[in-house]
C-alpha atoms as a PDB file:
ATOM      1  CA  UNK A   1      -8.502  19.908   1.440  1.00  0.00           C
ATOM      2  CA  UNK A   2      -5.756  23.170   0.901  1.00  0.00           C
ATOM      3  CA  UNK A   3      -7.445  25.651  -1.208  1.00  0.00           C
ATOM      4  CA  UNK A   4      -5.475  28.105  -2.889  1.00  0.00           C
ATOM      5  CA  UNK A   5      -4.474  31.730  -1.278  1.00  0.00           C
ATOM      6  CA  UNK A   6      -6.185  35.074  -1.709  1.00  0.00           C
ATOM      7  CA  UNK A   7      -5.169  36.593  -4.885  1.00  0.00           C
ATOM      8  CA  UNK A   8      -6.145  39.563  -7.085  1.00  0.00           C
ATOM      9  CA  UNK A   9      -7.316  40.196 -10.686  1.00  0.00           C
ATOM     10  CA  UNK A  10      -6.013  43.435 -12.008  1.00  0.00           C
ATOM     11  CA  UNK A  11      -7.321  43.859 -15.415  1.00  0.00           C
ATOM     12  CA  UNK A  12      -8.326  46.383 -17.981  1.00  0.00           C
ATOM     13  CA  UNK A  13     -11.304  47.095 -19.750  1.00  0.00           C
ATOM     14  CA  UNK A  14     -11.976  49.049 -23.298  1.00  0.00           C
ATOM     15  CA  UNK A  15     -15.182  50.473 -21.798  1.00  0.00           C
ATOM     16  CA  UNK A  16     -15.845  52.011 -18.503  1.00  0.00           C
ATOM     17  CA  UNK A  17     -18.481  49.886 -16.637  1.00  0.00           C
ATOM     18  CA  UNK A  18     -20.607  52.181 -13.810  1.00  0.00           C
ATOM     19  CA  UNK A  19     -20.499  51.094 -10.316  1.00  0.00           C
ATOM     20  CA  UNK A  20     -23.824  49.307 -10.124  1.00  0.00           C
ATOM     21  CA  UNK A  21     -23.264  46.788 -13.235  1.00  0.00           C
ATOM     22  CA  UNK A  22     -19.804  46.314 -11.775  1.00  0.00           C
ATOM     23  CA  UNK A  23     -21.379  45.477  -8.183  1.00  0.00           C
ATOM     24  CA  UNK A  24     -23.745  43.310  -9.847  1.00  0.00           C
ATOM     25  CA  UNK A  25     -21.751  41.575 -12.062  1.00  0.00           C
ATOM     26  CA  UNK A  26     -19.300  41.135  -9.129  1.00  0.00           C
ATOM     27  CA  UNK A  27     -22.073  39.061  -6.840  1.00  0.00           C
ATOM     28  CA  UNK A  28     -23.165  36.933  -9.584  1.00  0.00           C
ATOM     29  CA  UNK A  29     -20.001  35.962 -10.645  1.00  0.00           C
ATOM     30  CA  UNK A  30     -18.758  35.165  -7.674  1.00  0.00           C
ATOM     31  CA  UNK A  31     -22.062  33.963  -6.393  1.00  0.00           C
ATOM     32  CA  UNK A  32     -21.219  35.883  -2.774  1.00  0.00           C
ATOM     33  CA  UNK A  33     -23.837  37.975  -0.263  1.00  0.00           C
ATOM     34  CA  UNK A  34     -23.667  42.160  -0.671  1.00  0.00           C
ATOM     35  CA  UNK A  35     -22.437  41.799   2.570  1.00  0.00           C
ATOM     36  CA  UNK A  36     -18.724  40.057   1.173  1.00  0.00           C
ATOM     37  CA  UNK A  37     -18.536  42.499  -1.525  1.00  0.00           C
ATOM     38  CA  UNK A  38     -16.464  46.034  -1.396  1.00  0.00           C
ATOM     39  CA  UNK A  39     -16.493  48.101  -4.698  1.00  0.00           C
ATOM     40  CA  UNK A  40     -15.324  51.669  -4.760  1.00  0.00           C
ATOM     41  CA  UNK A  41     -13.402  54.581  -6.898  1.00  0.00           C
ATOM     42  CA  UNK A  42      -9.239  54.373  -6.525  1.00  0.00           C
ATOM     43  CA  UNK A  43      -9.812  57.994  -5.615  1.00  0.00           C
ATOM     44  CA  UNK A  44     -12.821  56.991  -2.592  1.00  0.00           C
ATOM     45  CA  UNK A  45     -11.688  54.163  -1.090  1.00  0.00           C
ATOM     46  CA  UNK A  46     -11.767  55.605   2.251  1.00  0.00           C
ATOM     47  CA  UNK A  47     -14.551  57.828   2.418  1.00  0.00           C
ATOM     48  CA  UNK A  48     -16.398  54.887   1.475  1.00  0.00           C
ATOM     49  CA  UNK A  49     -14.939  52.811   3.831  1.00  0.00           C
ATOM     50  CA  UNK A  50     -15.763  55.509   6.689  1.00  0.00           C
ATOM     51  CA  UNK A  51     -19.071  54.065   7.416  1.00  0.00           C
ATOM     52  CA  UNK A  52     -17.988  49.912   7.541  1.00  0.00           C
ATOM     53  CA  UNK A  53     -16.952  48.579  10.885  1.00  0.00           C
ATOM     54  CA  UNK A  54     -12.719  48.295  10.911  1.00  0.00           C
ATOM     55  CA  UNK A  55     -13.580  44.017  11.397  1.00  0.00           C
ATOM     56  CA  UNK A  56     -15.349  43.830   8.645  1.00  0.00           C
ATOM     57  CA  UNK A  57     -13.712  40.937   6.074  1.00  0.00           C
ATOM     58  CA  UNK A  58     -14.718  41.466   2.234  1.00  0.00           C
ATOM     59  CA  UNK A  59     -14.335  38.124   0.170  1.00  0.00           C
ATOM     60  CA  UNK A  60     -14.513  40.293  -2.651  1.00  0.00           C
ATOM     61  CA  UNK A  61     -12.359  43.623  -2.795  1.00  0.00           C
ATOM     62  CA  UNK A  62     -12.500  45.498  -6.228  1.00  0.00           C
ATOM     63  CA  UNK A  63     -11.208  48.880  -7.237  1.00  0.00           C
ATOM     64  CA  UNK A  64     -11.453  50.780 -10.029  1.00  0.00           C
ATOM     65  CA  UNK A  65     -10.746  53.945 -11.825  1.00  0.00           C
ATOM     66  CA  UNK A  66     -10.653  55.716 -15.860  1.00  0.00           C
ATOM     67  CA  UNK A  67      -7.567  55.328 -17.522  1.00  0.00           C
ATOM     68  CA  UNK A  68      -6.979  56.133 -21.113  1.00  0.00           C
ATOM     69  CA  UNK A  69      -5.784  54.948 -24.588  1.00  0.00           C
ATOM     70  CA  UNK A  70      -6.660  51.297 -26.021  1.00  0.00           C
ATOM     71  CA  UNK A  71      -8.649  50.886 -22.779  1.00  0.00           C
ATOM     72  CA  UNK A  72     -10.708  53.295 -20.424  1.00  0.00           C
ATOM     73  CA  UNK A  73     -10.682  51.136 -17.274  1.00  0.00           C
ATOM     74  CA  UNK A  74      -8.568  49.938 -15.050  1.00  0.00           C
ATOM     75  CA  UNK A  75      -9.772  47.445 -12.019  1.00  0.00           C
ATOM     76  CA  UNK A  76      -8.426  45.076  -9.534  1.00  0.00           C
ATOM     77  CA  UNK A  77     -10.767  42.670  -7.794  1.00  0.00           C
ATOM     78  CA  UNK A  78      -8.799  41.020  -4.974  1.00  0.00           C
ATOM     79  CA  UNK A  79     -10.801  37.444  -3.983  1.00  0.00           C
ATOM     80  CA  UNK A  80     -10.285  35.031  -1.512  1.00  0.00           C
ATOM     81  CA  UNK A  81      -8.829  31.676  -2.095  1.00  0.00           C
ATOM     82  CA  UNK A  82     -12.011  29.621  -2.254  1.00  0.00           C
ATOM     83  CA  UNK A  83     -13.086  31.983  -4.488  1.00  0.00           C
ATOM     84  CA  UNK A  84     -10.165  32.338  -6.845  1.00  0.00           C
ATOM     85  CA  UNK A  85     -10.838  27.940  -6.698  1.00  0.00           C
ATOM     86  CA  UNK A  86     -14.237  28.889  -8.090  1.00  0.00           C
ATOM     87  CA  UNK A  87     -13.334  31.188 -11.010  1.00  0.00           C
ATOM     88  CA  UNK A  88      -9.980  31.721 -12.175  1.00  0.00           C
ATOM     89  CA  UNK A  89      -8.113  34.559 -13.380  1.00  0.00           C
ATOM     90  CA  UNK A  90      -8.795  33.355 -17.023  1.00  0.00           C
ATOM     91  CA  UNK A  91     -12.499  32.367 -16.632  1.00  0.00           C
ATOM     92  CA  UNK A  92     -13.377  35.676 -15.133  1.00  0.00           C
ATOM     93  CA  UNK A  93     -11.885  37.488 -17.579  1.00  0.00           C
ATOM     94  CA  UNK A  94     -13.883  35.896 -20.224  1.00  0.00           C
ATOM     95  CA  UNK A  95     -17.087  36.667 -18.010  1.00  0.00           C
ATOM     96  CA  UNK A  96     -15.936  39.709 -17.772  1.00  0.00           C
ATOM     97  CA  UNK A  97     -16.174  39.991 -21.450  1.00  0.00           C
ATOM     98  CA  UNK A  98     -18.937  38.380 -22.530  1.00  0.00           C
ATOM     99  CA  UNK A  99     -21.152  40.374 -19.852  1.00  0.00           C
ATOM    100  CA  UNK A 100     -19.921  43.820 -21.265  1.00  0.00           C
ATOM    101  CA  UNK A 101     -19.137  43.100 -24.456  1.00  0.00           C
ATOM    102  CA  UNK A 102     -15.633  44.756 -24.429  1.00  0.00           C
ATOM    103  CA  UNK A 103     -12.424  43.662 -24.805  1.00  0.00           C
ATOM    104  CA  UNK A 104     -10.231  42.767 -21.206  1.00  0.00           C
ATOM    105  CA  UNK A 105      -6.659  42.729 -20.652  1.00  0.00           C
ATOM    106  CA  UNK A 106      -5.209  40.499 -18.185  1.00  0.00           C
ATOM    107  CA  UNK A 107      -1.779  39.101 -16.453  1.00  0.00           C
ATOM    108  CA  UNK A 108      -0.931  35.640 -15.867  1.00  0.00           C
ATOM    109  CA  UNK A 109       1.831  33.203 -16.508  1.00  0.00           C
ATOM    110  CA  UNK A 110       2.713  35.709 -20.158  1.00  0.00           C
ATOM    111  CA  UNK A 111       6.328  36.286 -20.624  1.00  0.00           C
ATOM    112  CA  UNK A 112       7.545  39.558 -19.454  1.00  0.00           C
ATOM    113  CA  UNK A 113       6.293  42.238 -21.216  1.00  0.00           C
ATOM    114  CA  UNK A 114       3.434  40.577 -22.986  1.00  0.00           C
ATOM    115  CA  UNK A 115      -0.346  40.089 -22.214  1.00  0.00           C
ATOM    116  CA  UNK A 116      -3.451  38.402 -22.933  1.00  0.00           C
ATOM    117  CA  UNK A 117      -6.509  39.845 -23.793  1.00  0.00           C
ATOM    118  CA  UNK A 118      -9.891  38.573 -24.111  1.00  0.00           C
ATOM    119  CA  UNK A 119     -11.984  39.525 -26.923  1.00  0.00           C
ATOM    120  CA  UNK A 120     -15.835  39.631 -26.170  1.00  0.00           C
ATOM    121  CA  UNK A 121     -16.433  36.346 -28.022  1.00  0.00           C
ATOM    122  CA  UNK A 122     -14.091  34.326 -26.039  1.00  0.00           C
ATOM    123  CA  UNK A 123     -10.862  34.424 -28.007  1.00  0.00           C
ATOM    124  CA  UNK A 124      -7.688  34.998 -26.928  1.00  0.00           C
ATOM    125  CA  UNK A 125      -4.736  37.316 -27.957  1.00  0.00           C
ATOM    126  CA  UNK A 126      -1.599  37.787 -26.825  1.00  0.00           C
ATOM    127  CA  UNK A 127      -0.261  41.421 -26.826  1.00  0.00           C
ATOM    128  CA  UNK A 128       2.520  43.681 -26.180  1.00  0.00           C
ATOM    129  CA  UNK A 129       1.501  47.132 -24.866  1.00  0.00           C
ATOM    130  CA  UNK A 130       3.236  50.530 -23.701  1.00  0.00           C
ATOM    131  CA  UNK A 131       2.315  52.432 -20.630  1.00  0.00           C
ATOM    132  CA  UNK A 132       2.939  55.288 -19.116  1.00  0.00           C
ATOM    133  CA  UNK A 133       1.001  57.068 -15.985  1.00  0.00           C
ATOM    134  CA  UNK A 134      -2.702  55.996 -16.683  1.00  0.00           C
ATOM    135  CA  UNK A 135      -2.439  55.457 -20.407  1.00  0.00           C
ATOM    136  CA  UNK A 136      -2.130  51.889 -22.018  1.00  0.00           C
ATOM    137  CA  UNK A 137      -1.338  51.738 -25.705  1.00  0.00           C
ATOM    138  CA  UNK A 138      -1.530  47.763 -27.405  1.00  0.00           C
ATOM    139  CA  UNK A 139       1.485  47.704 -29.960  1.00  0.00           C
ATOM    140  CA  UNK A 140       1.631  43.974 -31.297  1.00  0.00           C
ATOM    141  CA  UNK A 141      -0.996  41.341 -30.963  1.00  0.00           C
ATOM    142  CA  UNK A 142      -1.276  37.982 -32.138  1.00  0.00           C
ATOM    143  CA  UNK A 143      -4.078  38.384 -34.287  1.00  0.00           C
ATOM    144  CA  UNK A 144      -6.147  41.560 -35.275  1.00  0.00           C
ATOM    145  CA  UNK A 145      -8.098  43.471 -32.505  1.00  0.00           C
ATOM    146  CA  UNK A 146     -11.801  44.478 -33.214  1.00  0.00           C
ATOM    147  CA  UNK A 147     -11.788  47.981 -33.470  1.00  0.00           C
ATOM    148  CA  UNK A 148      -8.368  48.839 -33.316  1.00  0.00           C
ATOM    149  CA  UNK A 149      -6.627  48.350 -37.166  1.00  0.00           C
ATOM    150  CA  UNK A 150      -3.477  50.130 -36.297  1.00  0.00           C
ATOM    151  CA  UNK A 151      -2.065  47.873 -34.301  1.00  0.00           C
ATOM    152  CA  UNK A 152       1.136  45.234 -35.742  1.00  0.00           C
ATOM    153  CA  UNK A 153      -0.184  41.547 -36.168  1.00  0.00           C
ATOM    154  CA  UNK A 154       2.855  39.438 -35.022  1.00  0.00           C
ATOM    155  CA  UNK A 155       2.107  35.502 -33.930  1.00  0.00           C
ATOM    156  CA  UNK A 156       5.187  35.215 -33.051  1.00  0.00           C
ATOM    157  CA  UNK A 157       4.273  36.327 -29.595  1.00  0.00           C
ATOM    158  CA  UNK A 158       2.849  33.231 -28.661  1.00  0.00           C
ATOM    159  CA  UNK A 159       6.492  31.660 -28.929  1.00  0.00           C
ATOM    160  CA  UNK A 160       7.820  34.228 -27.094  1.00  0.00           C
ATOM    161  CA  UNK A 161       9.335  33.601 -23.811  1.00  0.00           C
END
């Protein structure tokens, strides 16, 4: 049996989440030990590496830091293959909002240039979104977005591309 290679999960998130719930969502989600699980600030990556043995092997990497605009967090959770098997890019982005009730921005197999997001019921849009340094503005989406009435409704994005 050929499982599939490591791969990572960079997504975006309309409300910062605190290290701990992050952690703790992380293990369950995954369903790994502490011990294959790395979370820690862009900015402190290696000062909080400083302390963990240079052999050690994380099935579960995950970075994060504030960004601003539509969304105030940006993370990346790089996972193992066997664990990207388990939940997919999709499915943990809908855990991701359910769990924290906010809205998550994701990549996948989108045209260039577009998006999905995942609102905190489950439903899927399809956006198009500016960015520039850390700040991530939603300009089109395929339906309206909870919260946010100033953005263009356009379903024509989903036969884009």
């Amino acid at each position: 049996m050929t499982g599939s290679e490591a791969t990572g999960y960079d997504c975006l998130s309309s409300r910062m989440v605190v290290k701990g719930a992050l952690r703790a969502f992380l293990l369950d989600c995954f369903e790994i030990p502490e011990s294959q699980l790395f979370v820690g600030h862009d900015d402190r990556v290696g000062e909080e590496l400083e302390e963990v043995p240079e052999d050690a092997v994380f099935s579960v990497f995950c970075t994060y830091r504030e960004v601003c605009g539509h969304f105030t967090m940006s993370f990346s959770v790089g996972v193992e293959g066997w664990l990207a098997d388990r939940v997919g890019r999709q499915e943990f982005a809908e855990r991701f909002a359910a769990h924290f009730g906010v809205y998550v921005l994701y990549g996948d197999t989108e045209p260039p240039g577009l998006w999905t997001v995942i609102l905190e019921d489950g439903s899927r849009l399809r956006v198009a979104m500016d960015e520039e340094d850390d700040r991530y503005e939603l300009w089109a989406a395929t339906a309206a977005v909870p919260g946010l009435p100033g953005i263009r409704v356009d379903e024509g994005l989903w036969r884009r591309g």
